[in-house]
C-alpha atoms as a PDB file:
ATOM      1  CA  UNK A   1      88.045  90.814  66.450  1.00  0.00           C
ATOM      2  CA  UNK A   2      88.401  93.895  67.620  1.00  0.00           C
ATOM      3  CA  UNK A   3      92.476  95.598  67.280  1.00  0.00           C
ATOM      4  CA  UNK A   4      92.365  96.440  71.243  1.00  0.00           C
ATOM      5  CA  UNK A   5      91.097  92.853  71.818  1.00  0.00           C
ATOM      6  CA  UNK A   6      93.033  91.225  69.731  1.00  0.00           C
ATOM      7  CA  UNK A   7      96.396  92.976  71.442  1.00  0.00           C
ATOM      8  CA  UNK A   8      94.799  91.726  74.420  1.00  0.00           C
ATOM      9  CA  UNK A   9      94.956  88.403  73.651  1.00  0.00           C
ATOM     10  CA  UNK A  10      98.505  88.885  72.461  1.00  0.00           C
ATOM     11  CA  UNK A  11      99.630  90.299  75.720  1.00  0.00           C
ATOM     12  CA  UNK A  12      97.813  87.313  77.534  1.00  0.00           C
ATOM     13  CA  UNK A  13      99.909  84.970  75.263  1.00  0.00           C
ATOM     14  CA  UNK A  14     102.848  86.256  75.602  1.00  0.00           C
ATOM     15  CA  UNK A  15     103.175  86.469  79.092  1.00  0.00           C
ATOM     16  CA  UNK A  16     101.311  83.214  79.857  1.00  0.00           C
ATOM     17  CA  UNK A  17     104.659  80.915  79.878  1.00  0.00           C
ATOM     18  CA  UNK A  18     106.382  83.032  82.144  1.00  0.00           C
ATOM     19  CA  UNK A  19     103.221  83.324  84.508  1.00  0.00           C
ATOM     20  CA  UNK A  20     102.795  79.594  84.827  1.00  0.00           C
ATOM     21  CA  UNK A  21     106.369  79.027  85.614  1.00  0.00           C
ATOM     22  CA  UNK A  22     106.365  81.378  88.266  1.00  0.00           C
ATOM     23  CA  UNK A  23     103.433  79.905  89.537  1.00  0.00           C
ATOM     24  CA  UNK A  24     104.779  76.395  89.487  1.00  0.00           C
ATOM     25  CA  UNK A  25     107.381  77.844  91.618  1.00  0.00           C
ATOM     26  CA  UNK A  26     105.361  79.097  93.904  1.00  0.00           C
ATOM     27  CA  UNK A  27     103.578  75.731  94.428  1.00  0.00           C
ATOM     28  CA  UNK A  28     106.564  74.066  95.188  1.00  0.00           C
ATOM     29  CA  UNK A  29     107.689  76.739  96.950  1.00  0.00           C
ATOM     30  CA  UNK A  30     104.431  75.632  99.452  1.00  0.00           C
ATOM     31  CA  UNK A  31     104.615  72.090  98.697  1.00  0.00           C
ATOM     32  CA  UNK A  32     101.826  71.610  97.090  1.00  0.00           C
ATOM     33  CA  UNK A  33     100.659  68.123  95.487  1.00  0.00           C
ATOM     34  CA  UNK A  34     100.137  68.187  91.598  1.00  0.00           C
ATOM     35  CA  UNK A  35      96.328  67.851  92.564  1.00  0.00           C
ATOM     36  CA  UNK A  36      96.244  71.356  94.750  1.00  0.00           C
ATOM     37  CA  UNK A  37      98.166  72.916  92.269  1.00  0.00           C
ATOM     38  CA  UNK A  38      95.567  72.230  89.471  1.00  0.00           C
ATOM     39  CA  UNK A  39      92.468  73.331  91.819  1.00  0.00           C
ATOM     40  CA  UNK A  40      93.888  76.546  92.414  1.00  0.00           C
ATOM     41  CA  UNK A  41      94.638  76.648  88.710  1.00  0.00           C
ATOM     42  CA  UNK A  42      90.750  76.167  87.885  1.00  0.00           C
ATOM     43  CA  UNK A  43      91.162  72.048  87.664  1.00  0.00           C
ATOM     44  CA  UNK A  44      92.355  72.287  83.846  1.00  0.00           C
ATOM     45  CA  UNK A  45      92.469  68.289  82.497  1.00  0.00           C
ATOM     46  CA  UNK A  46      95.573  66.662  83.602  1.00  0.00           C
ATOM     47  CA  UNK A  47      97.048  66.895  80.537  1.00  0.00           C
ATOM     48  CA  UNK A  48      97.042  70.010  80.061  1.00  0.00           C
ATOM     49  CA  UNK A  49      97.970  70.931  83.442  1.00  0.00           C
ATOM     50  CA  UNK A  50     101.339  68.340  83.051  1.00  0.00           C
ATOM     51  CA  UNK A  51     101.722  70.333  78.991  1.00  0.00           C
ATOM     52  CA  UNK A  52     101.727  73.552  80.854  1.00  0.00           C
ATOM     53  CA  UNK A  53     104.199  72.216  83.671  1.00  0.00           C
ATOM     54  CA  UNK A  54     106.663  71.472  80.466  1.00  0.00           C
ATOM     55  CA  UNK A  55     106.215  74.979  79.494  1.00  0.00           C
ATOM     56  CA  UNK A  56     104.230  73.749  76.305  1.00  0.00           C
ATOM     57  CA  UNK A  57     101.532  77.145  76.850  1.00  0.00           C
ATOM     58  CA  UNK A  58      98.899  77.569  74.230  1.00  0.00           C
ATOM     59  CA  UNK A  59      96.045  79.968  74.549  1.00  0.00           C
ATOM     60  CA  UNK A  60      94.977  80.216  78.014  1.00  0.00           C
ATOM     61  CA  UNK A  61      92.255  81.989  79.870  1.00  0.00           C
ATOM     62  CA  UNK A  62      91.371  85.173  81.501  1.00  0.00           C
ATOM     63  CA  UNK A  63      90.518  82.828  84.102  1.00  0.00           C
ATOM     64  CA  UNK A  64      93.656  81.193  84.469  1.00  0.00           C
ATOM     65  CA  UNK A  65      95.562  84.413  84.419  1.00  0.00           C
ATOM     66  CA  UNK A  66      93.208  85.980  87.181  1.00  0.00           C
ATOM     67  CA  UNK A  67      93.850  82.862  88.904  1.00  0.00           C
ATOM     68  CA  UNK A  68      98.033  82.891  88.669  1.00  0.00           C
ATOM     69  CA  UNK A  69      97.837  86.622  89.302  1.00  0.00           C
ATOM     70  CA  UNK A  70      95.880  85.950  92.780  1.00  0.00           C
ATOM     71  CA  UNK A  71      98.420  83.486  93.545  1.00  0.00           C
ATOM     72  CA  UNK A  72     101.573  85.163  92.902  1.00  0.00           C
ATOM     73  CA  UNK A  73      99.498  88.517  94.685  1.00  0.00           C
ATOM     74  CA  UNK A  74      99.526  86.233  98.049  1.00  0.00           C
ATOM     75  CA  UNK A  75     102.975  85.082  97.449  1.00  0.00           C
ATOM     76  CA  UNK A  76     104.334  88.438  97.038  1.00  0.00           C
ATOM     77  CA  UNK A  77     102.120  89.613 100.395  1.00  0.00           C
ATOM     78  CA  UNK A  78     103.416  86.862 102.670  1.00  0.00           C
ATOM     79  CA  UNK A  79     107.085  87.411 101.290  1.00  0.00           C
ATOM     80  CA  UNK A  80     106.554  91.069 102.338  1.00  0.00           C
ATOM     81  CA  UNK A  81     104.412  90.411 105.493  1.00  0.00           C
ATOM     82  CA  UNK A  82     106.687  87.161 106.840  1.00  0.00           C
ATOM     83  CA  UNK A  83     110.215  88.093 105.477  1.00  0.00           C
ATOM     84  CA  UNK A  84     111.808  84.412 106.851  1.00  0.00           C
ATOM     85  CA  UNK A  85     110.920  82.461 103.203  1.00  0.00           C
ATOM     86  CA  UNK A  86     110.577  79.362 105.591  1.00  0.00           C
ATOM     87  CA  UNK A  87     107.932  81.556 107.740  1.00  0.00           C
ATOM     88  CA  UNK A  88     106.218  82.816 104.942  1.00  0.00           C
ATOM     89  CA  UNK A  89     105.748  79.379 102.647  1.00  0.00           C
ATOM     90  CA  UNK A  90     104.808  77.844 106.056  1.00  0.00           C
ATOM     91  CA  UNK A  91     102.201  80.101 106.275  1.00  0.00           C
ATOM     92  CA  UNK A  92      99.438  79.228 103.321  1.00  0.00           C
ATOM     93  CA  UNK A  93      98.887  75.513 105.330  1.00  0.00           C
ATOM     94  CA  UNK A  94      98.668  76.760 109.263  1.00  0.00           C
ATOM     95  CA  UNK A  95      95.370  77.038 110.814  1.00  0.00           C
ATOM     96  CA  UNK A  96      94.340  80.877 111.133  1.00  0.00           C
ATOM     97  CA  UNK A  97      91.444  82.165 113.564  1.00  0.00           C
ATOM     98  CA  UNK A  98      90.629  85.002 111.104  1.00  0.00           C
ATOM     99  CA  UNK A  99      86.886  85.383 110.520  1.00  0.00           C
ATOM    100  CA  UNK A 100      87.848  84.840 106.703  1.00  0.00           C
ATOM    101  CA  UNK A 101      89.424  81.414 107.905  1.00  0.00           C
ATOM    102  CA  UNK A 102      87.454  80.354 110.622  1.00  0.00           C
ATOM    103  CA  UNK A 103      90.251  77.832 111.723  1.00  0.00           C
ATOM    104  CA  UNK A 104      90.825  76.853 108.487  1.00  0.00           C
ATOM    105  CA  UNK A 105      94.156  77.456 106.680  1.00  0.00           C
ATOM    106  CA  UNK A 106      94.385  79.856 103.623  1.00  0.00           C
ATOM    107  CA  UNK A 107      95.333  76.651 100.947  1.00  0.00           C
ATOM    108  CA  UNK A 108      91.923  75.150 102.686  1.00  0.00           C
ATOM    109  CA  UNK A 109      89.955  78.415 101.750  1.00  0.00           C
ATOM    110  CA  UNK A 110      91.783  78.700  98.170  1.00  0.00           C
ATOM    111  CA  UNK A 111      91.059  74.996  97.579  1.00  0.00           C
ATOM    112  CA  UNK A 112      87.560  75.314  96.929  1.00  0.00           C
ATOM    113  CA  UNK A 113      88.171  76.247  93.384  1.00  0.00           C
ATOM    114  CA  UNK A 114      86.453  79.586  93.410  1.00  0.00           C
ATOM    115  CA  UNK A 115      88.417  82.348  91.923  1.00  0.00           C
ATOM    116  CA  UNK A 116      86.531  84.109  94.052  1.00  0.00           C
ATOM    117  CA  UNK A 117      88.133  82.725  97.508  1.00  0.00           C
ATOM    118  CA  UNK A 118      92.075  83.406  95.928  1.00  0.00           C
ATOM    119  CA  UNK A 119      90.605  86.933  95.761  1.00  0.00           C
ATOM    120  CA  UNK A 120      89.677  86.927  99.302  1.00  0.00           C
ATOM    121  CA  UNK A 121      92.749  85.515 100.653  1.00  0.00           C
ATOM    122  CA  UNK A 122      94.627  88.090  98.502  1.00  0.00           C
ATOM    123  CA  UNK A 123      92.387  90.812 100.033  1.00  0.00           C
ATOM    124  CA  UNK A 124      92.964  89.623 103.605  1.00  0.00           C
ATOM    125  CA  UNK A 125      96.639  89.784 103.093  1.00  0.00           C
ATOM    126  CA  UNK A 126      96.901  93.045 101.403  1.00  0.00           C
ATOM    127  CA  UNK A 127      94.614  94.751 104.403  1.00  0.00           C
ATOM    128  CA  UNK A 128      97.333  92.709 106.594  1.00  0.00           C
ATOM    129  CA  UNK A 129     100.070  94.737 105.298  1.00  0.00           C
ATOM    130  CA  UNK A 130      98.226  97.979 105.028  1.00  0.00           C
ATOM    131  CA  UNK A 131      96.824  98.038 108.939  1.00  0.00           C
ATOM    132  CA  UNK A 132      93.383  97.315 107.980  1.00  0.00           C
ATOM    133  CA  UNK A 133      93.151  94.079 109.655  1.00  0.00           C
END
């Protein structure tokens, strides 16, 4: 392996833990079910998902990181965007009559399991709090 790589990987190790609690939080922070949670975290096997929940983190994916980084990304906009925590956590499961959403709700977007869709949500929010929307 590569030295640049293989710092890479280090970096992603080291920082995994942290990321996962923080997105745990989050999740609970929306009240989302065990089963959510672990779609939006690319549907890793349950055990896994419950070793990670323990804060037993081995290796992990770009994939997964991408993934917590999106969601923490969307937290962070709504926090900023919606400053009332209640108004803000609320927000992920209302209905929205955004093109993006079409009536759907941002967790019903996100749940598809495409990184893909976190991006877009992410992307919808950040244009929210720029004026773009």
């Amino acid at each position: 392996m590569r030295p640049e790589k293989q710092k890479a990987s280090l970096d992603l190790a080291v920082h995994a833990p942290a990321a996962l609690r923080t997105c745990f939080n989050v999740a609970q922070a929306w009240g989302l079910s065990a089963r959510d949670t672990r779609v939006l975290l690319g549907s890793p096997p349950e055990s896994t998902f419950y070793k990670w929940k323990s804060g037993k983190v081995g290796i992990v994916s770009r994939d997964l990181l991408e993934r917590v980084s999106y969601l923490l990304g969307i937290y962070k906009a709504l926090q900023l965007l919606l400053p009332a925590p209640h108004a803000a956590d609320a927000w992920i499961k209302r209905p929205n009559d955004a093109p993006l959403f079409n009536g759907r709700s941002a967790l019903d977007v996100m749940l598809s399991g495409n990184v893909a869709d976190l991006y877009l949500v992410r992307q919808y929010l950040d244009a929210q709090r720029s004026g773009w929307a």
